[in-house]
N, C-alpha and C. Protein backbone atom coordinates (compact mmCIF):
# COMPACT_ATOMS: atom_id res chain seq x y z
N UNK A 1 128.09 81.22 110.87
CA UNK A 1 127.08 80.96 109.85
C UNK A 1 126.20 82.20 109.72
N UNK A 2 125.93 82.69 108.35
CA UNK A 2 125.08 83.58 108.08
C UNK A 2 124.20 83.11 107.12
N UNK A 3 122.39 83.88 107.99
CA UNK A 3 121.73 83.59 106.93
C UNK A 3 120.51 84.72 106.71
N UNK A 4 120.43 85.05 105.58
CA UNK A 4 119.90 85.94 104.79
C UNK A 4 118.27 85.75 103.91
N UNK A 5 117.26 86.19 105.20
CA UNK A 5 115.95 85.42 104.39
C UNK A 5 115.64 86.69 103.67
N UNK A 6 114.38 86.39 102.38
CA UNK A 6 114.04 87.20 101.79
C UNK A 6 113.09 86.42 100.92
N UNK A 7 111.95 87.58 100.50
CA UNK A 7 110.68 87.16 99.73
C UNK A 7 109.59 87.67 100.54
N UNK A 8 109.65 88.22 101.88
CA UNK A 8 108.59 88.39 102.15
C UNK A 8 108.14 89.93 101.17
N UNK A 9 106.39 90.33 102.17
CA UNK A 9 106.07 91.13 100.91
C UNK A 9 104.24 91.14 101.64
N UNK A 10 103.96 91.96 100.66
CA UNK A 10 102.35 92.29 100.85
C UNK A 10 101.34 91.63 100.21
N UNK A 11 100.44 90.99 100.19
CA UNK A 11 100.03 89.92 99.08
C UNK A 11 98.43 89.99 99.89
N UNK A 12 98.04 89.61 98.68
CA UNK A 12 96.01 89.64 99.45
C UNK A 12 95.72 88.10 99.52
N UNK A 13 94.58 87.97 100.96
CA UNK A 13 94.25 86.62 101.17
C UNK A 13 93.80 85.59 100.06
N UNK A 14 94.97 84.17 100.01
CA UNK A 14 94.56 83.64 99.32
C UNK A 14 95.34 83.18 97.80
N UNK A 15 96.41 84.50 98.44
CA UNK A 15 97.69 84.39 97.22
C UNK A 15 98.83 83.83 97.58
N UNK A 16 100.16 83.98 97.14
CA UNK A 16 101.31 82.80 97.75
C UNK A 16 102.60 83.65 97.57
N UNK A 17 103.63 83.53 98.58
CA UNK A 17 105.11 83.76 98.83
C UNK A 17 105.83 82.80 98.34
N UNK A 18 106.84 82.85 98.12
CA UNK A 18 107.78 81.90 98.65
C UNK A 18 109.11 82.99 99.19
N UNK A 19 109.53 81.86 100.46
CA UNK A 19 110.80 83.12 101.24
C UNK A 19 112.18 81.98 101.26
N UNK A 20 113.08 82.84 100.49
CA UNK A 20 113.89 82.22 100.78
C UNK A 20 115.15 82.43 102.03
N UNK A 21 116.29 81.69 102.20
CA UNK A 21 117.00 82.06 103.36
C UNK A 21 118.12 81.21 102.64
N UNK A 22 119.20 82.18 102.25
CA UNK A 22 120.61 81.78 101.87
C UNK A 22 121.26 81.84 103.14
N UNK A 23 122.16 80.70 103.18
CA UNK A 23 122.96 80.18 104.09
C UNK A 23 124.56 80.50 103.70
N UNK A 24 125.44 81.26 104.70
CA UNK A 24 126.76 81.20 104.16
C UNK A 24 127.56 80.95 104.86
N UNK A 25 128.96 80.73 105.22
CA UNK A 25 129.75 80.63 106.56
C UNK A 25 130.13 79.13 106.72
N UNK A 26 129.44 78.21 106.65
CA UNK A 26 129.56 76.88 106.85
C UNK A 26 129.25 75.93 106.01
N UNK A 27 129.39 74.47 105.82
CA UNK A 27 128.81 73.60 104.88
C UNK A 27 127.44 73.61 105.29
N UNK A 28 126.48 73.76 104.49
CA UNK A 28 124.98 74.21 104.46
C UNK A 28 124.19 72.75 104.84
N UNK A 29 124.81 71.83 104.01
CA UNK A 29 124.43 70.27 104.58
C UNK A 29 124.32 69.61 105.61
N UNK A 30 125.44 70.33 106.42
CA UNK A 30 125.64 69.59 108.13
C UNK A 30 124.28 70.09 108.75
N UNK A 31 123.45 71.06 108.36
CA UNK A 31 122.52 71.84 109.23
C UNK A 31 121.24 71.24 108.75
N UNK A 32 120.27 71.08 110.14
CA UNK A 32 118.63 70.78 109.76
C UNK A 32 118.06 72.12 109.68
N UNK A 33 117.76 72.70 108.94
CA UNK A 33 116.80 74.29 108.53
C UNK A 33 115.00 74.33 109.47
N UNK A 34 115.56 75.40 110.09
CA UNK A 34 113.74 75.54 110.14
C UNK A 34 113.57 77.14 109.93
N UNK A 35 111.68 77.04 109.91
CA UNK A 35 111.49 78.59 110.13
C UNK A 35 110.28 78.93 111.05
N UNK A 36 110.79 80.36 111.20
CA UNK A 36 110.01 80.06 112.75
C UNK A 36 109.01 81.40 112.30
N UNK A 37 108.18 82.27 112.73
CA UNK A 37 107.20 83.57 112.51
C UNK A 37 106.46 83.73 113.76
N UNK A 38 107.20 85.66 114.05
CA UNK A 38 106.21 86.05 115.01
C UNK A 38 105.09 87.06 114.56
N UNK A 39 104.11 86.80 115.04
CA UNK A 39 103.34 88.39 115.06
C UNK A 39 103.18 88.97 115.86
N UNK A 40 103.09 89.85 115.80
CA UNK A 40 102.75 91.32 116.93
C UNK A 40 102.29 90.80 117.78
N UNK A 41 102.70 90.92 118.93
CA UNK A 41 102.45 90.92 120.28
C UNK A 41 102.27 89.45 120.82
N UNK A 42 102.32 88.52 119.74
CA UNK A 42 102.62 87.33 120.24
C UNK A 42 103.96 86.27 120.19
N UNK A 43 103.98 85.18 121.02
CA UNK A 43 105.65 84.77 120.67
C UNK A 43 105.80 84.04 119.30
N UNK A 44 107.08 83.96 119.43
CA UNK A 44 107.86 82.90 118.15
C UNK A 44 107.45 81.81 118.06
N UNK A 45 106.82 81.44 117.07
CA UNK A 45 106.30 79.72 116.70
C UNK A 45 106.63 78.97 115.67
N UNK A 46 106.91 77.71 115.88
CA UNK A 46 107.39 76.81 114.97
C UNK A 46 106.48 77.01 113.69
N UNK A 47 106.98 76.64 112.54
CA UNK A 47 106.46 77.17 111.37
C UNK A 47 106.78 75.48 110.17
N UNK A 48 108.32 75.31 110.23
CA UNK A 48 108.17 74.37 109.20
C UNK A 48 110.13 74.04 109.91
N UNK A 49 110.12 72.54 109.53
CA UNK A 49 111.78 71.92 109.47
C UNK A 49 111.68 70.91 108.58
N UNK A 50 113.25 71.10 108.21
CA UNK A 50 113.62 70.33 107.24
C UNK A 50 115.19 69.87 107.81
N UNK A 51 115.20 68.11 107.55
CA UNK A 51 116.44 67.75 107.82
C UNK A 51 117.65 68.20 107.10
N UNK A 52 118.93 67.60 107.19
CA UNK A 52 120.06 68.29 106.52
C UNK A 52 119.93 67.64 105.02
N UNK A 53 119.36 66.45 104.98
CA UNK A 53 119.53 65.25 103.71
C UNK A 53 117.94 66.00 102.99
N UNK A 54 117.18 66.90 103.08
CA UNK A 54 115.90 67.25 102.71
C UNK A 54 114.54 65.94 102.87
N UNK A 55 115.21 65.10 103.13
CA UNK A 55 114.36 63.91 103.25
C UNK A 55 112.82 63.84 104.05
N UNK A 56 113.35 64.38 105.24
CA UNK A 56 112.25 64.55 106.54
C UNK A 56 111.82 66.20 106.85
N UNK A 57 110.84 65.94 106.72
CA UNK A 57 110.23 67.44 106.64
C UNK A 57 109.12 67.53 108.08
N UNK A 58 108.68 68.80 108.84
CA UNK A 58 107.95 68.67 109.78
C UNK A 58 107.41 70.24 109.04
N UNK A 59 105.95 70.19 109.87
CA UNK A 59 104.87 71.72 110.03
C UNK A 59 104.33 71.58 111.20
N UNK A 60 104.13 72.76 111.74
CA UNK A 60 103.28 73.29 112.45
C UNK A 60 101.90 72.66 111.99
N UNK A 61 100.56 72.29 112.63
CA UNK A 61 99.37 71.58 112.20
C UNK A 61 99.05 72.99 111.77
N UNK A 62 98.85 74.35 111.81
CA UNK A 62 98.50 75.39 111.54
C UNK A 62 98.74 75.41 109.91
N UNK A 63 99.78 74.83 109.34
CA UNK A 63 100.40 75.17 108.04
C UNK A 63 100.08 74.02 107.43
N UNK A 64 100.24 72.74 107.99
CA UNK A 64 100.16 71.73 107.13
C UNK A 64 99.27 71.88 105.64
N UNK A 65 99.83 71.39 104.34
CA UNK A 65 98.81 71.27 103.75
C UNK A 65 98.83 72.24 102.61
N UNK A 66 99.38 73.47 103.45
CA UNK A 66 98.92 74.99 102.51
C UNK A 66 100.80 75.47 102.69
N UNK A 67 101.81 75.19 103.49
CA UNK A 67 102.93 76.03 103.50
C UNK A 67 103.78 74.28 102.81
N UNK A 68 104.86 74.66 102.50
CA UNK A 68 105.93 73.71 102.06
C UNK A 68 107.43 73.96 102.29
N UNK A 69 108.01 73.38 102.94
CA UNK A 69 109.66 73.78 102.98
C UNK A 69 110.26 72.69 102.22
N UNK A 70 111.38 73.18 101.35
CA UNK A 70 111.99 72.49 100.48
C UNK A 70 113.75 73.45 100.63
N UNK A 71 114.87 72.53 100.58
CA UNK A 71 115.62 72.91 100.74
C UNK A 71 117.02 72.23 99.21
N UNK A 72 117.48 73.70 98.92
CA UNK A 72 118.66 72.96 97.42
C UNK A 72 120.51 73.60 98.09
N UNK A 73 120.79 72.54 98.37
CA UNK A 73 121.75 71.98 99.21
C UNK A 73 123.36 72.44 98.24
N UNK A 74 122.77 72.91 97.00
CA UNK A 74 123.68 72.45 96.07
C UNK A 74 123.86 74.65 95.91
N UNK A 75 122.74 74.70 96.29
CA UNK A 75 122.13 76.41 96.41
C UNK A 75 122.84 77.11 97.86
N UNK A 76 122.83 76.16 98.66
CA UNK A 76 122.77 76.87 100.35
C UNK A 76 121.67 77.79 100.73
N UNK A 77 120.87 77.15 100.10
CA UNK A 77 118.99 78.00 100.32
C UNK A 77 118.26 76.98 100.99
N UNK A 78 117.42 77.75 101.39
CA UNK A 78 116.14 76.63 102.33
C UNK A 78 114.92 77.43 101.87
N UNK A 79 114.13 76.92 101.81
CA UNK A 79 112.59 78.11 101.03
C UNK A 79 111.68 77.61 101.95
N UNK A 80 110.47 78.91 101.93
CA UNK A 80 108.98 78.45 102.39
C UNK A 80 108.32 78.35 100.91
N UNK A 81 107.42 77.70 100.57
CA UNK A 81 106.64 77.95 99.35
C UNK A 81 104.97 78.10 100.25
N UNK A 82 104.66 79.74 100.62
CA UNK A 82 103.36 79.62 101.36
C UNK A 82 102.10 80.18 100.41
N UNK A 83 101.63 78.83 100.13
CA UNK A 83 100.09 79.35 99.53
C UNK A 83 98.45 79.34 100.01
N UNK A 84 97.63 79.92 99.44
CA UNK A 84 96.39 80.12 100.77
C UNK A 84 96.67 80.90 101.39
N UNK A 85 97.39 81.87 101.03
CA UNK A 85 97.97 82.71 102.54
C UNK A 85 96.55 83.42 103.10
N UNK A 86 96.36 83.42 104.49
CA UNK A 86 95.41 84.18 105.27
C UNK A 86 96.11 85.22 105.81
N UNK A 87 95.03 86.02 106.63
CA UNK A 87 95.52 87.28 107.75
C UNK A 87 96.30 86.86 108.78
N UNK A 88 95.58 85.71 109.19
CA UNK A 88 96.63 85.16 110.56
C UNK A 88 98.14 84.70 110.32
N UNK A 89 98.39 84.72 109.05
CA UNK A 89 99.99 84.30 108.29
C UNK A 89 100.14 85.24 108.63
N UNK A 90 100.04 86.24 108.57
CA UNK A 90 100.66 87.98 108.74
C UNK A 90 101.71 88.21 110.14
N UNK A 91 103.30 88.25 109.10
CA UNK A 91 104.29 88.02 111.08
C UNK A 91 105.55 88.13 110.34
N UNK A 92 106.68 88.25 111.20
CA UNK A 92 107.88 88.33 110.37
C UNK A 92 108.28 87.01 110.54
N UNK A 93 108.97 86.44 109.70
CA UNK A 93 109.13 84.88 109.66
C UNK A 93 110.43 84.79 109.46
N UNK A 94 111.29 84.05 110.16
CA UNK A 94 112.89 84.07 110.81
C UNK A 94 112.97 82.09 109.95
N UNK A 95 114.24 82.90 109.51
CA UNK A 95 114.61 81.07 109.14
C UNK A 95 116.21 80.86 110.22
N UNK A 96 116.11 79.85 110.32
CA UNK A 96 117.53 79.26 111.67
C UNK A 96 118.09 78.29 111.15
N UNK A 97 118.77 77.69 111.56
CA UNK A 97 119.99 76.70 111.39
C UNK A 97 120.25 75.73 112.39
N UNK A 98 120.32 74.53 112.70
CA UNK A 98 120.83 74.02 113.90
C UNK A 98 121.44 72.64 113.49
N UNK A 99 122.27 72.28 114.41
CA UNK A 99 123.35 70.52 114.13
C UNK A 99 122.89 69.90 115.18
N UNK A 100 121.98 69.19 115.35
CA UNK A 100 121.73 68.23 116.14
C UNK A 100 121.63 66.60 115.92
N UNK A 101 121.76 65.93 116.86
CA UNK A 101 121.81 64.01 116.46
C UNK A 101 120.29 64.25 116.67
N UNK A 102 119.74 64.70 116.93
CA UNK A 102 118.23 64.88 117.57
C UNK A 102 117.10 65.43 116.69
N UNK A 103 117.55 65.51 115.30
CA UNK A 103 116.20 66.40 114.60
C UNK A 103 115.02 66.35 115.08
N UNK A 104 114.45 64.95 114.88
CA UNK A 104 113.04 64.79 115.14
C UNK A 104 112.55 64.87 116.55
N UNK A 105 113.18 65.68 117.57
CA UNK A 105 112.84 66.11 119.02
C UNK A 105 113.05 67.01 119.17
N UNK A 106 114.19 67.64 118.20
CA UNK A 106 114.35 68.80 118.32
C UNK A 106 113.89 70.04 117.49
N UNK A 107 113.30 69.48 116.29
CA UNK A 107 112.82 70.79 115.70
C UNK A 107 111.74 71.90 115.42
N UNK A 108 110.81 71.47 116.36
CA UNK A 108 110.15 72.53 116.92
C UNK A 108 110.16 73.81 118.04
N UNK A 109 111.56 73.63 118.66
CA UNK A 109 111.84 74.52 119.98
C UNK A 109 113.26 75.44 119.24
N UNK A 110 113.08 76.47 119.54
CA UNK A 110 113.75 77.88 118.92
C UNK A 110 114.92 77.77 119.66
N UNK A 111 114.85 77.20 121.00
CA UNK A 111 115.82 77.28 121.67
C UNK A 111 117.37 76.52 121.33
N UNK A 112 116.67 75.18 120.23
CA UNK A 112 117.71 74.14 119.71
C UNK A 112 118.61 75.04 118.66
N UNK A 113 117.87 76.04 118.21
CA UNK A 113 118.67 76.69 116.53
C UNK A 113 119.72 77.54 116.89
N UNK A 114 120.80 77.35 115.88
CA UNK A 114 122.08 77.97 116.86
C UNK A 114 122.22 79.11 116.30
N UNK A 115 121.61 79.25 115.20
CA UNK A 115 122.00 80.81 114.17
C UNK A 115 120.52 81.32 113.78
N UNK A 116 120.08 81.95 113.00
CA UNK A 116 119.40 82.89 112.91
C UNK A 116 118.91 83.67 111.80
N UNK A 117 118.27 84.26 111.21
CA UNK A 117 118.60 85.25 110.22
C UNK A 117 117.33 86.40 110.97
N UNK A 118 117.75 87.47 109.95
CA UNK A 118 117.10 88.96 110.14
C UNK A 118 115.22 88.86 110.39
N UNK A 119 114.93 88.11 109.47
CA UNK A 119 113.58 87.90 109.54
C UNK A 119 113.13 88.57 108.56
N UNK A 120 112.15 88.33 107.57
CA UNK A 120 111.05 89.21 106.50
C UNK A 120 109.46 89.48 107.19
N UNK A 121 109.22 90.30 106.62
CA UNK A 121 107.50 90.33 106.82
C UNK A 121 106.91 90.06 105.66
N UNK A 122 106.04 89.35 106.36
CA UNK A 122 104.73 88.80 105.46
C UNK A 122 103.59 89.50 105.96
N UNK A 123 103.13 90.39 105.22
CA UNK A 123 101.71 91.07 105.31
C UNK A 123 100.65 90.27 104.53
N UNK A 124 99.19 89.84 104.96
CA UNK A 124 98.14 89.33 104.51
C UNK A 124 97.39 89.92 104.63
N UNK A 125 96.73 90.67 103.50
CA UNK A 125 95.44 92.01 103.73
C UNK A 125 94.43 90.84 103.51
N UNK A 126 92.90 91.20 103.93
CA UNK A 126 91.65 90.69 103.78
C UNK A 126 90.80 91.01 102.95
């Protein structure tokens, strides 16, 4: 499975991304999508999941509210739609892939996602 995010970018506090992450290699449906973002010098953190059916969605309490994951199945894309963006958004943000019976236990830990992509940066000036 390959996946290919993109959209990140430079944007001033308060404005909005959306990043997408094309999926290729496998049926795109069998997989629950998440995305994960590090910043400098700190670790990888859960960010946003979405089941394989788009039905069940999870955030980070950090995002709730202001980020959105939505996924088109029919596309083999998974998106962030992040608006409000602040400084502390500022990180490269990795979208993953994983097949688990377990979504809802499993989709906050990096360790469950079996694939990966390159990662974008999201810069948030002040």
């Amino acid at each position: 499975v390959q996946l290919q995010a993109s959209g990140g970018g430079l944007v001033q506090a308060g404005g909005s991304l959306r990043l997408s992450c094309a999926v290729s290699g496998r049926t795109f449906s069998n997989y629950d999508m998440g995305w994960f973002r590090q910043a400098p010098g700190k670790e990888r953190e859960f960010v946003a999941a979405i089941s394989r059916s788009g039905i069940t969605t999870y955030y980070a309490d950090s995002v709730k509210g202001q980020f959105t994951i939505s996924r088109d199945n029919a596309k083999n894309t998974v998106y962030l739609q992040m608006n409000s963006l602040k400084p502390e958004d500022t990180a490269v943000y990795y979208c993953a892939a994983m097949q688990t019976d377990h979504f809802s236990g499993s989709y906050s830990r990096s360790y469950n996602y079996d694939y990966w992509g390159q990662g974008t940066q999201v810069t948030v000036s002040s």
